[in-house]
N, C-alpha and C. Protein backbone atom coordinates (compact mmCIF):
# COMPACT_ATOMS: atom_id res chain seq x y z
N UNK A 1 -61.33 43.69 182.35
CA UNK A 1 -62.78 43.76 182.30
C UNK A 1 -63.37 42.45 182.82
N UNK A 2 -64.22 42.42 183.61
CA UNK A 2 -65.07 41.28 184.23
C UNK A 2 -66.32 40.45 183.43
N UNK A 3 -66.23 39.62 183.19
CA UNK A 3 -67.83 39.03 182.35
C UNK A 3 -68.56 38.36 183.44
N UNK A 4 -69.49 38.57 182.95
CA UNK A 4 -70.37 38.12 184.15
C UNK A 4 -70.41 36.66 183.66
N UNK A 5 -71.00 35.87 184.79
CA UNK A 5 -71.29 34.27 184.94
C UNK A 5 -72.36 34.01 184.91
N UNK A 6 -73.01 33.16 184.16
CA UNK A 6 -74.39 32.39 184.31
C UNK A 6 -74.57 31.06 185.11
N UNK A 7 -75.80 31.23 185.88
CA UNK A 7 -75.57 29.82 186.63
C UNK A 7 -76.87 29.62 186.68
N UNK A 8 -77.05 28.00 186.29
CA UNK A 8 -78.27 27.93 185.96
C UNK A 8 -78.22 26.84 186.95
N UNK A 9 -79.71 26.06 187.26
CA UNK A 9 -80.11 25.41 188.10
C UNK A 9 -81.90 24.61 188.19
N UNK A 10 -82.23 23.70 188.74
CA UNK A 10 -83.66 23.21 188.24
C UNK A 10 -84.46 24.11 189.06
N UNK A 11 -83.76 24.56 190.74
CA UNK A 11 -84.36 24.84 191.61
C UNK A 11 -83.49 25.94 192.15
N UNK A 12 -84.28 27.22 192.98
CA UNK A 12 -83.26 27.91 193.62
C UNK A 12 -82.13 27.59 193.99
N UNK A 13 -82.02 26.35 194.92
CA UNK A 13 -81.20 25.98 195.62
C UNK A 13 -80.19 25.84 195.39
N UNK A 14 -80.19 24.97 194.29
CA UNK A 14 -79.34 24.60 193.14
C UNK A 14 -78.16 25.90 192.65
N UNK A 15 -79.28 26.87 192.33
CA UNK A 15 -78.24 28.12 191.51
C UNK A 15 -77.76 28.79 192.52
N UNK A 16 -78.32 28.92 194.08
CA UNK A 16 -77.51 29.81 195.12
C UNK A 16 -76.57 28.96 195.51
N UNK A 17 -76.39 27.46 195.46
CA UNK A 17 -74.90 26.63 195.96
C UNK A 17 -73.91 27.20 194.55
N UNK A 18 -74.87 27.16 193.33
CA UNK A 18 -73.45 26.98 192.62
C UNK A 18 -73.26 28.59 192.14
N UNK A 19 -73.96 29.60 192.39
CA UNK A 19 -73.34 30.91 192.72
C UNK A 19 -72.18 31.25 193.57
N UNK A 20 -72.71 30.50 194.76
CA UNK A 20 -71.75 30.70 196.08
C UNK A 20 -70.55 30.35 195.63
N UNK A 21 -70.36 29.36 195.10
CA UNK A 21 -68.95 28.37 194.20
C UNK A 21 -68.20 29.18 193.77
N UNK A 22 -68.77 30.05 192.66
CA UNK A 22 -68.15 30.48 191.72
C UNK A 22 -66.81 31.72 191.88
N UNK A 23 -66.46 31.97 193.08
CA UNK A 23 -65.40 32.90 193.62
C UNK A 23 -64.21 31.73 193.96
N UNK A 24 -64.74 30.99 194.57
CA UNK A 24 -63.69 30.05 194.79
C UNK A 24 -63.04 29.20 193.38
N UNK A 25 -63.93 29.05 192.70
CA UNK A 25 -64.05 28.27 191.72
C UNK A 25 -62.96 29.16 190.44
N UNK A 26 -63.19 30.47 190.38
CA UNK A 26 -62.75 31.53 190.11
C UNK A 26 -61.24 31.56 190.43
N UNK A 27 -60.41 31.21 191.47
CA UNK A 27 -59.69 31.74 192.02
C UNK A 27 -58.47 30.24 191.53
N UNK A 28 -59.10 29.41 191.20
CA UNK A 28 -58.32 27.82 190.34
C UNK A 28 -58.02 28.28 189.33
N UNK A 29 -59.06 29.65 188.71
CA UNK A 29 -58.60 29.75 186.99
C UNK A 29 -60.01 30.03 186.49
N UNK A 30 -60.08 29.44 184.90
CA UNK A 30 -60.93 30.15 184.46
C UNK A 30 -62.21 29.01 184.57
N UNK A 31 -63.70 29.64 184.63
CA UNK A 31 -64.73 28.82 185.33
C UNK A 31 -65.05 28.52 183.33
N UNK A 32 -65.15 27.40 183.66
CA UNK A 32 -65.68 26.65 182.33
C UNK A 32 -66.96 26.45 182.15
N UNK A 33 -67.53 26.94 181.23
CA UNK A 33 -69.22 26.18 181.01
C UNK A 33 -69.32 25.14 180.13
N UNK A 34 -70.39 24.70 180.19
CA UNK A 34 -70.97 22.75 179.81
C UNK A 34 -71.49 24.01 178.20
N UNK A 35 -71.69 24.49 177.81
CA UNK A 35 -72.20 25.02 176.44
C UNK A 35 -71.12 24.49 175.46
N UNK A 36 -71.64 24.30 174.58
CA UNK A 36 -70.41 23.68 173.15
C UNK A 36 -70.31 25.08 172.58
N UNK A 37 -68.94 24.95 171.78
CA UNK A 37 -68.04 26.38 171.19
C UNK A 37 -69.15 26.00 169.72
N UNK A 38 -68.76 27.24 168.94
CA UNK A 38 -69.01 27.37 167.62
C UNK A 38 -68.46 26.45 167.08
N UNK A 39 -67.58 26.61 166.98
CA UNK A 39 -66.60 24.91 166.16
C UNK A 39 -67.08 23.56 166.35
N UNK A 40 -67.42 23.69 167.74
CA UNK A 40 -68.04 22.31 167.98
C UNK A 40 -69.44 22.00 167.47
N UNK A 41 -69.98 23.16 167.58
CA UNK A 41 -71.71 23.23 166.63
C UNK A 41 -71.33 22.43 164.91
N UNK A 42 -70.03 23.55 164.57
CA UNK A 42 -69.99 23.54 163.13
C UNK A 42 -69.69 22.02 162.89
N UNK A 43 -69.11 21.34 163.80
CA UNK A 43 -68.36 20.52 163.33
C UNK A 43 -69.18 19.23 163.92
N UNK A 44 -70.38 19.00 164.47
CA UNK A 44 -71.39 18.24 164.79
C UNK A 44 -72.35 18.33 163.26
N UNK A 45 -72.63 19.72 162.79
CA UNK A 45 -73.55 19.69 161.92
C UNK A 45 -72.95 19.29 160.83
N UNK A 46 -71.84 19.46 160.48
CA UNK A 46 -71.23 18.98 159.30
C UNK A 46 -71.41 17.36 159.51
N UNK A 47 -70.95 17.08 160.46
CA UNK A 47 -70.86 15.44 160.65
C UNK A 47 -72.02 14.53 160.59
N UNK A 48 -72.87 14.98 160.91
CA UNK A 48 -74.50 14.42 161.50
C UNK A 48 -75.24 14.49 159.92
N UNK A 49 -75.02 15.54 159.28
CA UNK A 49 -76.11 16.67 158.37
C UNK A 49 -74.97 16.13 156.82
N UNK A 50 -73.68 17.04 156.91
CA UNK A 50 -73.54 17.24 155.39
C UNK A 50 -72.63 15.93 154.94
N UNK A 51 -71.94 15.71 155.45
CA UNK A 51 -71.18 14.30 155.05
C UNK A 51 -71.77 13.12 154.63
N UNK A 52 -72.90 12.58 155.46
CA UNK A 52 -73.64 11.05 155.19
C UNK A 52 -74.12 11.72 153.50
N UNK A 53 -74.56 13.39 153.32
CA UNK A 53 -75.61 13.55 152.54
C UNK A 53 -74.23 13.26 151.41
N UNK A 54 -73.58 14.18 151.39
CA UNK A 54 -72.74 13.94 149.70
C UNK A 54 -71.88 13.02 149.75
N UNK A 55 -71.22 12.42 151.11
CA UNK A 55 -70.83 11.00 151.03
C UNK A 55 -69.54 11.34 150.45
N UNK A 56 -68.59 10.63 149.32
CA UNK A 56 -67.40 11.07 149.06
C UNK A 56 -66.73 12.15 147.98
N UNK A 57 -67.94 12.91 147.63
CA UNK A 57 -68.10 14.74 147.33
C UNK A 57 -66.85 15.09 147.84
N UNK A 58 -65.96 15.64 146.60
CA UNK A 58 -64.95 16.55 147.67
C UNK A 58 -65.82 18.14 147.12
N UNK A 59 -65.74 18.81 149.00
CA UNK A 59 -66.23 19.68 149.20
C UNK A 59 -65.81 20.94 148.92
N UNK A 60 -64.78 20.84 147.81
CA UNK A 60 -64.18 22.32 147.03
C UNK A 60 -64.69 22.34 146.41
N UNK A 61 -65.65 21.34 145.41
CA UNK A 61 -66.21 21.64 144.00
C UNK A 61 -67.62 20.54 144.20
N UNK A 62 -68.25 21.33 145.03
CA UNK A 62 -69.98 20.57 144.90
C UNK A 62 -70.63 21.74 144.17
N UNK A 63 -71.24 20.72 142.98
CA UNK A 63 -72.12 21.59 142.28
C UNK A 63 -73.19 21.83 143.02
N UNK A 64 -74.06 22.93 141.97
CA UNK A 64 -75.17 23.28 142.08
C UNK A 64 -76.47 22.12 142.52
N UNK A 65 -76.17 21.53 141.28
CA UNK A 65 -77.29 20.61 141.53
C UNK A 65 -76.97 19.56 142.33
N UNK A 66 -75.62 18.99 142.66
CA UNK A 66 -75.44 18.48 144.43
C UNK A 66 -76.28 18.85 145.35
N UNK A 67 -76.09 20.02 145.72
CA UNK A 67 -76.35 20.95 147.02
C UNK A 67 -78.03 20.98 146.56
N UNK A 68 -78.64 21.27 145.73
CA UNK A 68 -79.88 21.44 145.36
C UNK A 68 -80.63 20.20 145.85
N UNK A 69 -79.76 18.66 145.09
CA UNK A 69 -80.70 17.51 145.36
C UNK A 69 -80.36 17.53 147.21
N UNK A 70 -79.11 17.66 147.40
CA UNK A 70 -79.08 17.81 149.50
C UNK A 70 -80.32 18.11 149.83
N UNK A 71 -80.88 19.53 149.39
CA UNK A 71 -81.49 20.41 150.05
C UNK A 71 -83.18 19.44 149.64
N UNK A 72 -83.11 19.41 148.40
CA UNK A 72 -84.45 18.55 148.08
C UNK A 72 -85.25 17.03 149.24
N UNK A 73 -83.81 16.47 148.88
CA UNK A 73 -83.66 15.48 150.05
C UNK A 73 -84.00 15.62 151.58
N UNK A 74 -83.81 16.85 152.34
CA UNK A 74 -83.68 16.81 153.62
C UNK A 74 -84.98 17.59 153.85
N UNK A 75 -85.83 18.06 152.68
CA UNK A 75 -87.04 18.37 152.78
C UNK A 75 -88.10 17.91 153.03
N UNK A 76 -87.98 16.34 152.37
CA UNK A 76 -89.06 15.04 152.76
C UNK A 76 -88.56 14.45 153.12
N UNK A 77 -87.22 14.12 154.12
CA UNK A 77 -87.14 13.02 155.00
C UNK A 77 -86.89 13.38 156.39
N UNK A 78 -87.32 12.67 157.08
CA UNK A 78 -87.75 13.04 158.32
C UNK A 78 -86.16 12.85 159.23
N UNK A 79 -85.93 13.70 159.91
CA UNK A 79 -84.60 13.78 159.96
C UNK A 79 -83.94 13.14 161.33
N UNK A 80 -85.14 12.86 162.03
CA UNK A 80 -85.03 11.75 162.92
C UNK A 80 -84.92 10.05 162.77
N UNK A 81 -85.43 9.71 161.64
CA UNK A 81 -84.96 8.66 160.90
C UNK A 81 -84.15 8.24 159.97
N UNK A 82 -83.03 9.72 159.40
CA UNK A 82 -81.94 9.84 158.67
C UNK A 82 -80.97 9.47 159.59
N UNK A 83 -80.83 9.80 161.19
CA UNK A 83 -79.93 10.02 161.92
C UNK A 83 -80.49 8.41 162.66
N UNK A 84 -81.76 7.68 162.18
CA UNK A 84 -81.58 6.42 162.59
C UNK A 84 -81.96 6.43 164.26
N UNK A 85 -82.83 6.77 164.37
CA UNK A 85 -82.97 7.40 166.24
C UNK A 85 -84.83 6.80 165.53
N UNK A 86 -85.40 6.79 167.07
CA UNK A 86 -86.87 6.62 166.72
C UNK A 86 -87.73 7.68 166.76
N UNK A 87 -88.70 7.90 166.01
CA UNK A 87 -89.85 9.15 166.05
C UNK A 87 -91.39 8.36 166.24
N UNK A 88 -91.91 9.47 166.27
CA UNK A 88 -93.35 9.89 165.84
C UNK A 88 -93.50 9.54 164.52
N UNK A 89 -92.95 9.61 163.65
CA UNK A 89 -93.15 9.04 161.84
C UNK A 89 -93.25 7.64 162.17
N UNK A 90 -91.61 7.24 162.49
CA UNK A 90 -91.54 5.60 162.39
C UNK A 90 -93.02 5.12 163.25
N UNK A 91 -93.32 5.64 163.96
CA UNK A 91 -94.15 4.60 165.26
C UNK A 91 -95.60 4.99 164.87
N UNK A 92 -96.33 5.36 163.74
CA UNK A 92 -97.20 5.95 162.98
C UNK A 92 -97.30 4.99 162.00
N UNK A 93 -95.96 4.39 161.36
CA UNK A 93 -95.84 3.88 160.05
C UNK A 93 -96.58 2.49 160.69
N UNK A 94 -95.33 2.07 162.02
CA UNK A 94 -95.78 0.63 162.08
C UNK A 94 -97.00 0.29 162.93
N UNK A 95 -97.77 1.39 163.27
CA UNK A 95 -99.29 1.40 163.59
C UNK A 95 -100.03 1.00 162.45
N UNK A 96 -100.06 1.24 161.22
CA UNK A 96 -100.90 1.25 160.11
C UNK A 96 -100.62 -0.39 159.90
């Protein structure tokens, strides 16, 4: 069975060169895309998101109210300044 290929591009031009490609490209093996797998999602969000939050929590037995204060927590903080990156909050704050 055949799956079709997506080819994306800013400009026509762009997606009819790298259409044209894709037979040849095809014919090396299998055409790889730049998209991240599920695993790699899961395993970014865990890293970024749930780890800093419970820290050295082993994750067979997080209570209720663990996961509750997580969830409390990530409700009022701005999650661009959890991850330590700059926002719109921070650059608001040091206007005032």
């Amino acid at each position: 069975m055949r799956k079709k290929k997506w080819v994306y591009g800013r400009t026509r031009e762009q997606v009819h060169d790298k259409w044209i490609k894709l037979p040849s490209q095809a014919l090396n093996g299998p055409v790889t895309t730049s998209a991240p797998t599920l695993a790699e999602y899961y395993e970014t969000f865990v890293r970024v998101h749930i780890v800093p939050a419970l820290g050295a929590k082993r994750l067979g037995r997080p209570s209720v109210r663990d996961i509750q204060q997580w969830i409390n927590r990530r409700a009022v903080t701005c999650q661009c300044c959890a991850q330590h990156e700059t926002c719109g909050a921070q650059n608001a704050a040091q206007t005032r």
